[in-house]
C-alpha atoms as a PDB file:
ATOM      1  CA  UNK A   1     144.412  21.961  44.738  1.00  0.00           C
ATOM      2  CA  UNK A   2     147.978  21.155  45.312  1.00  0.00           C
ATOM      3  CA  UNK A   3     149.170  24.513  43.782  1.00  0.00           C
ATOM      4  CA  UNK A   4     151.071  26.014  47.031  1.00  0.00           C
ATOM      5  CA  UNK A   5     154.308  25.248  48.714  1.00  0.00           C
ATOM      6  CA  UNK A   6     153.743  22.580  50.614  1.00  0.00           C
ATOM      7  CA  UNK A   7     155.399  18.757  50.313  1.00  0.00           C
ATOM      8  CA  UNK A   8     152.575  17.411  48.601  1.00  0.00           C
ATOM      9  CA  UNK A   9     151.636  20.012  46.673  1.00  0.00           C
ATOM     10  CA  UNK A  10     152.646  18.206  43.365  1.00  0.00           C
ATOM     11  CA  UNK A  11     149.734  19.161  40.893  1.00  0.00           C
ATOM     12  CA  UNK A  12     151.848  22.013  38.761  1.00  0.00           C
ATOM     13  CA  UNK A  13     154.759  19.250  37.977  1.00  0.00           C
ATOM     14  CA  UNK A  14     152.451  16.645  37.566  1.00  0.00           C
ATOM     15  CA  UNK A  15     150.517  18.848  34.801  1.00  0.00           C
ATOM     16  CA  UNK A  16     153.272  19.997  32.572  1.00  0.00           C
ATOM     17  CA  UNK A  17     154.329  15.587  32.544  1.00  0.00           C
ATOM     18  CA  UNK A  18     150.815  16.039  30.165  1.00  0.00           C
ATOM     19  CA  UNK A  19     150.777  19.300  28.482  1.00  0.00           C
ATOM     20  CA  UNK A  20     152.328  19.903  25.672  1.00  0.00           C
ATOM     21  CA  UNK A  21     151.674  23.732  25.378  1.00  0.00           C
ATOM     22  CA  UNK A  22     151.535  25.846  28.469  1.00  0.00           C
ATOM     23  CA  UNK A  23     148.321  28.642  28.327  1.00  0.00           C
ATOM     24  CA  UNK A  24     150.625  30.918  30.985  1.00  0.00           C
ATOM     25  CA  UNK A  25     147.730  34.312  30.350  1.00  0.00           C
ATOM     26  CA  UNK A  26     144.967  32.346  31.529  1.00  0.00           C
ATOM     27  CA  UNK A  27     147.285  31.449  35.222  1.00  0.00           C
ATOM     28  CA  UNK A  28     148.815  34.253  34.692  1.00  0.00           C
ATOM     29  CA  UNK A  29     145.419  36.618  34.626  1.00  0.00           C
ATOM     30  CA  UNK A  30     143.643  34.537  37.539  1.00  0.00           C
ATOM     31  CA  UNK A  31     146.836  35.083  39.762  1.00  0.00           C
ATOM     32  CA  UNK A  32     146.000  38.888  38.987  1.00  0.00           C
ATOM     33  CA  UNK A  33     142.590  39.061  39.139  1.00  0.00           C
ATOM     34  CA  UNK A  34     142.288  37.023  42.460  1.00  0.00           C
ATOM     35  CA  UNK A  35     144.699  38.765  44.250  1.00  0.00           C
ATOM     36  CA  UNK A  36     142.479  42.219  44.260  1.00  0.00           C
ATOM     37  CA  UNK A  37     140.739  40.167  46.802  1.00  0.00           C
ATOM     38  CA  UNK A  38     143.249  37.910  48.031  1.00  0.00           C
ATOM     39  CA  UNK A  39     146.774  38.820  47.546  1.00  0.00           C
ATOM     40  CA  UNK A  40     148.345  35.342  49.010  1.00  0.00           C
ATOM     41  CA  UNK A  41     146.885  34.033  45.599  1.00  0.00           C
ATOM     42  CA  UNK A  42     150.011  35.338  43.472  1.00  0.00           C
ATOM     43  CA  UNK A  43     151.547  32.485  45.483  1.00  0.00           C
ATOM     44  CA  UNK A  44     150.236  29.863  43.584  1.00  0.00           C
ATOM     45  CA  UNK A  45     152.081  28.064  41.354  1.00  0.00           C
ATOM     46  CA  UNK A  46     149.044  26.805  39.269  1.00  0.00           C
ATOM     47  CA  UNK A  47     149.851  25.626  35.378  1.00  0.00           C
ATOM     48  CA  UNK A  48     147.489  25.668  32.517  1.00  0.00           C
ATOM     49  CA  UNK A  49     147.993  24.377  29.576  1.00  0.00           C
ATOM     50  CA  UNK A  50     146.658  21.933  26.439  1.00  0.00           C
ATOM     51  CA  UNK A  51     147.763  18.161  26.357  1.00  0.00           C
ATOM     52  CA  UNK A  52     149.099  16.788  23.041  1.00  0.00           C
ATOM     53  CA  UNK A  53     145.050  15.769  21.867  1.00  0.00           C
ATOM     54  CA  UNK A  54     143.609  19.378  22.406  1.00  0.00           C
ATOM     55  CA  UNK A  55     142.711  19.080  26.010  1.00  0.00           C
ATOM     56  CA  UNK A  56     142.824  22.026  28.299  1.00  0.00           C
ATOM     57  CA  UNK A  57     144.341  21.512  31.316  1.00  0.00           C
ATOM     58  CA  UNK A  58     144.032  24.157  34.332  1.00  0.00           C
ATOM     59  CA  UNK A  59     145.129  23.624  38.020  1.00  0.00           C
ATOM     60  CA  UNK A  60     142.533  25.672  40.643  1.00  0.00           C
ATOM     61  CA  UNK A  61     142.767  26.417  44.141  1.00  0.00           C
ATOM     62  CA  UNK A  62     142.206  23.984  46.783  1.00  0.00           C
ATOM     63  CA  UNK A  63     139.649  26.303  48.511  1.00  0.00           C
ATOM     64  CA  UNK A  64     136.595  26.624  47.340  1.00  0.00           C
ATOM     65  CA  UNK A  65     136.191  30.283  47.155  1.00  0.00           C
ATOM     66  CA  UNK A  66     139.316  31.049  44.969  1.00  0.00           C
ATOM     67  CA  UNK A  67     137.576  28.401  42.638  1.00  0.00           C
ATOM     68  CA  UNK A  68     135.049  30.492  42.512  1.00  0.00           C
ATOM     69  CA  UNK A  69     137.382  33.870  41.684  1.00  0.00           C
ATOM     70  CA  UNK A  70     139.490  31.265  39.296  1.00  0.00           C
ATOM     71  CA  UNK A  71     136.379  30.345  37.297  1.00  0.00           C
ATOM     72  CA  UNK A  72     134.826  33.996  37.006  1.00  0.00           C
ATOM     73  CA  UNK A  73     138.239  34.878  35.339  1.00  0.00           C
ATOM     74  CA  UNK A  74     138.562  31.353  33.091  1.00  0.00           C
ATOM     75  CA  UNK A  75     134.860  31.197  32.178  1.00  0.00           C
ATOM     76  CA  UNK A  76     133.938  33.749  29.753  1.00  0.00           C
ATOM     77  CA  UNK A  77     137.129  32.893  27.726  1.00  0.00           C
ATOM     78  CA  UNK A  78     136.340  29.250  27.975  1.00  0.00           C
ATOM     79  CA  UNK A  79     134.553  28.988  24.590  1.00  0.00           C
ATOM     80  CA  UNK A  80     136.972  30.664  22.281  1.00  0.00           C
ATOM     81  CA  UNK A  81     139.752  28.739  24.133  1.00  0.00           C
ATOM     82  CA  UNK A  82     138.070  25.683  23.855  1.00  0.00           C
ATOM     83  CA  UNK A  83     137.250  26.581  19.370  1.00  0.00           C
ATOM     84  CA  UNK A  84     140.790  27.456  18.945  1.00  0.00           C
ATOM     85  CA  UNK A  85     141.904  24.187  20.524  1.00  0.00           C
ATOM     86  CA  UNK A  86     139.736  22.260  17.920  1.00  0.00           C
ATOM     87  CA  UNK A  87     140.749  24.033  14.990  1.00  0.00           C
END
């Protein structure tokens, strides 16, 4: 959560503080893909990205659902992402 417009949504700026290189396809194709069913999701301002050590970093949806349309797009690319991070 904390990916929208509000005050305390924070969680994008507080990501790229850790990341050293953004993964912009992966928010870039779960902003697409979830807004076939919801198109208020191109609003979010999620960031994805690997810290400095090889961890992946991706900011979700608050809601649960749009977790749920987030994952089904992040999932099945998961694995490869996850090799190519410790090569």
């Amino acid at each position: 959560g904390g990916t929208g417009f509000g005050p305390r949504d924070v969680t994008p700026e507080a990501t790229k503080t850790v990341i050293s290189r953004r993964a912009e396809g992966i928010s870039r194709a779960m902003a697409w893909q979830t807004s076939l069913i919801e198109p208020r999701s191109i609003l979010s301002r999620g960031v994805c990205g690997a810290t400095p050590t090889g961890v992946l970093v991706v900011n979700l949806p608050g809601n649960p659902a749009a977790v749920r349309q987030c994952l089904a797009v992040l999932l099945p690319v998961l694995p490869h992402a996850l090799k190519m991070l410790k090569s």
